[in-house]
C-alpha atoms as a PDB file:
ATOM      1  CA  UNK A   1       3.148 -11.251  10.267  1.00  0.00           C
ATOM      2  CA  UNK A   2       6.148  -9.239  11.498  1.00  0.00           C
ATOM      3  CA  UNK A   3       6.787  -6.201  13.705  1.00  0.00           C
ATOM      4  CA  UNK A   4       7.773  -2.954  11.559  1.00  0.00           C
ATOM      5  CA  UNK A   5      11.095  -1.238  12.864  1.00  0.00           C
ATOM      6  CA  UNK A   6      11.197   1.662  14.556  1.00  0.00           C
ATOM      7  CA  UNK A   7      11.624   4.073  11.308  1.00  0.00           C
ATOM      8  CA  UNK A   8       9.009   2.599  10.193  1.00  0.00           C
ATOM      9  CA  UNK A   9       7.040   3.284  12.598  1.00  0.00           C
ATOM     10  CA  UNK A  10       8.062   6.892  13.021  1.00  0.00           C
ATOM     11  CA  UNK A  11       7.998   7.246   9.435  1.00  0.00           C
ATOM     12  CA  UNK A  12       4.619   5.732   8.385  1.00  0.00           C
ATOM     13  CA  UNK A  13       2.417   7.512  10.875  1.00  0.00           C
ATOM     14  CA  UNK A  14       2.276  10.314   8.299  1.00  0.00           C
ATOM     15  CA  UNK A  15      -1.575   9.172   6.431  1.00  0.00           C
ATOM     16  CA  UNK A  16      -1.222  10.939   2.641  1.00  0.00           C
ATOM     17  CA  UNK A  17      -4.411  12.687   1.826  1.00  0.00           C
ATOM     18  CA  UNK A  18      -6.449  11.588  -1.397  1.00  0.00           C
ATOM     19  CA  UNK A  19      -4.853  14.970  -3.173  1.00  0.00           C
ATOM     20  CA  UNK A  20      -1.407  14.119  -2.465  1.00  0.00           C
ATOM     21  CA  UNK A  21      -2.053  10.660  -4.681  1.00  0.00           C
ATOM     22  CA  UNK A  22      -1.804   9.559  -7.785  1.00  0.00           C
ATOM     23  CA  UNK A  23      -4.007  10.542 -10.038  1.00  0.00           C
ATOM     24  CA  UNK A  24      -6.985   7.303 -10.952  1.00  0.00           C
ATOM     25  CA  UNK A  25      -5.474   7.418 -14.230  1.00  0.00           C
ATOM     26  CA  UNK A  26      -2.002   6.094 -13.185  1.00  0.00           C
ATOM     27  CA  UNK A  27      -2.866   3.103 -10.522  1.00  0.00           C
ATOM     28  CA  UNK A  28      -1.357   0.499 -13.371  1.00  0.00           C
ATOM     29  CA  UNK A  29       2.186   2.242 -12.418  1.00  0.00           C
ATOM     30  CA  UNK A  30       1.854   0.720  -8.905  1.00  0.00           C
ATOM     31  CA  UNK A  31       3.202  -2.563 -10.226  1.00  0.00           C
ATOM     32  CA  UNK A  32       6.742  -0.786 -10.758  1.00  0.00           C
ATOM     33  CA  UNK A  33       6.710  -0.550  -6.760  1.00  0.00           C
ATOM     34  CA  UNK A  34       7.899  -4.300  -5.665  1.00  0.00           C
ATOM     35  CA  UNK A  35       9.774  -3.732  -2.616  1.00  0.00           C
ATOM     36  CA  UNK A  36       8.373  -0.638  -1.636  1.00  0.00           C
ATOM     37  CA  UNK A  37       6.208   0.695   0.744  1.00  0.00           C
ATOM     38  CA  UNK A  38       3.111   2.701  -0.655  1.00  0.00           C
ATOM     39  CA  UNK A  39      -0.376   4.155   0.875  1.00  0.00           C
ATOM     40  CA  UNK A  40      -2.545   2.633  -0.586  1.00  0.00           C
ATOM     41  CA  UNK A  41      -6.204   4.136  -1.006  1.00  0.00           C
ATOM     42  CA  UNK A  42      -8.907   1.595  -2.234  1.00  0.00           C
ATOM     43  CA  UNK A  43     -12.120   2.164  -3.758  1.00  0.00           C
ATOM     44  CA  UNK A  44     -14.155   1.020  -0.709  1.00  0.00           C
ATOM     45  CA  UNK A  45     -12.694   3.864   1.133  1.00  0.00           C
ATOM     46  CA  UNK A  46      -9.977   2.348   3.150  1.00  0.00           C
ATOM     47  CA  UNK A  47      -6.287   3.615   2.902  1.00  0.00           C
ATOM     48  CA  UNK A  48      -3.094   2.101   4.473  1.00  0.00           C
ATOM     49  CA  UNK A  49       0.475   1.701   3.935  1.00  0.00           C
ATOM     50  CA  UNK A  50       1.404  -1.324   2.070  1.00  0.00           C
ATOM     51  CA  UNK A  51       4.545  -3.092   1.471  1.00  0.00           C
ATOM     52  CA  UNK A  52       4.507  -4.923  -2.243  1.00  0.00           C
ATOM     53  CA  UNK A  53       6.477  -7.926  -1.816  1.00  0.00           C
ATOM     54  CA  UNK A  54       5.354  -9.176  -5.964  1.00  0.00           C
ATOM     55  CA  UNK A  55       2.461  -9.186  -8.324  1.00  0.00           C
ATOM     56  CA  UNK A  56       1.008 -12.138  -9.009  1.00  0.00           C
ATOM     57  CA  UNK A  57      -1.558 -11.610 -11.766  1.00  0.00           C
ATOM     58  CA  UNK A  58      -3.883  -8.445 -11.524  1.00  0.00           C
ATOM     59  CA  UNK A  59      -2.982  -8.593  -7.681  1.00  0.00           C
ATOM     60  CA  UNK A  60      -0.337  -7.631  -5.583  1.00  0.00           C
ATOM     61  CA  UNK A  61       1.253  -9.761  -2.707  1.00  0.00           C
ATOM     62  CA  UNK A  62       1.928  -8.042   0.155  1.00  0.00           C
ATOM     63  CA  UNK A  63       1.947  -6.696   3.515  1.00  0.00           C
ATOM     64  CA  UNK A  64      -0.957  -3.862   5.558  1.00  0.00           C
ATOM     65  CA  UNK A  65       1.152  -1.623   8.364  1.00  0.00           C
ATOM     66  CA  UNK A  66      -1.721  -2.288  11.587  1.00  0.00           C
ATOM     67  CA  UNK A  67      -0.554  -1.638  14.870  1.00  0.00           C
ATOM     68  CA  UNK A  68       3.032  -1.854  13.796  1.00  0.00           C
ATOM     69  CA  UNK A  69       2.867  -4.858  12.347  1.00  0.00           C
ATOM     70  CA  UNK A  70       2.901  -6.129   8.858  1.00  0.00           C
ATOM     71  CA  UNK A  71       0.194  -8.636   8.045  1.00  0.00           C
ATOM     72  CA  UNK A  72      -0.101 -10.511   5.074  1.00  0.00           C
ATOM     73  CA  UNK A  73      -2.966  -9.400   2.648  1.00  0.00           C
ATOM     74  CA  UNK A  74      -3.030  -9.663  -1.398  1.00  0.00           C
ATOM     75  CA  UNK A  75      -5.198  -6.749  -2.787  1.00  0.00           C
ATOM     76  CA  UNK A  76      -6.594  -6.761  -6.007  1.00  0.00           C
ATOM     77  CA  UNK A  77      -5.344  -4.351  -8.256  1.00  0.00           C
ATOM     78  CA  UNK A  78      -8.640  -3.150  -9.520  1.00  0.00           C
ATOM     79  CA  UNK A  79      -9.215  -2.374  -5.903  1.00  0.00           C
ATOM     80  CA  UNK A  80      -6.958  -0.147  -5.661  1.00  0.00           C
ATOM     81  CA  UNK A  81      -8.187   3.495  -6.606  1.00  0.00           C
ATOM     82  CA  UNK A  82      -4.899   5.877  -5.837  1.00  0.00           C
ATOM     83  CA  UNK A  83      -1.850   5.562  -4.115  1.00  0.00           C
ATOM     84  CA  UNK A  84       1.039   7.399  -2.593  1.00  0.00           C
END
């Protein structure tokens, strides 16, 4: 766990709506975005920013954004359902 800095914090209080995503059809690109911060919305219904630190298999290795702080979590890729 680590704090997020203050851009970050500014920047990633913006929540992407489901439209705004990628389409269901192009969640396999998301492994192009090590190092990057995406929204991630999963098929359970949840959505958060998430900072993809590698992919490790079919799941990535990152970070959720809660309460301005990053905290560890892998997600399964097939969990994922779009992202932004």
């Amino acid at each position: 766990m680590f704090p997020a800095t203050e851009t970050q914090k500014r920047l990633l209080t913006f929540r992407p709506t489901r439209p705004h995503c990628l389409a269901e059809a192009d969640v396999g690109t998301i492994v192009n975005c090590i190092n990057m911060v995406v929204f991630v919305w999963l098929t359970n219904g949840n959505g958060y920013w998430y900072f993809i630190k590698h992919v490790q298999g079919d799941t990535l290795i990152g970070y959720i954004l809660v309460n301005s702080r990053w905290i560890y979590n892998p997600i399964p890729q097939k969990q994922v359902w779009i992202y932004y």
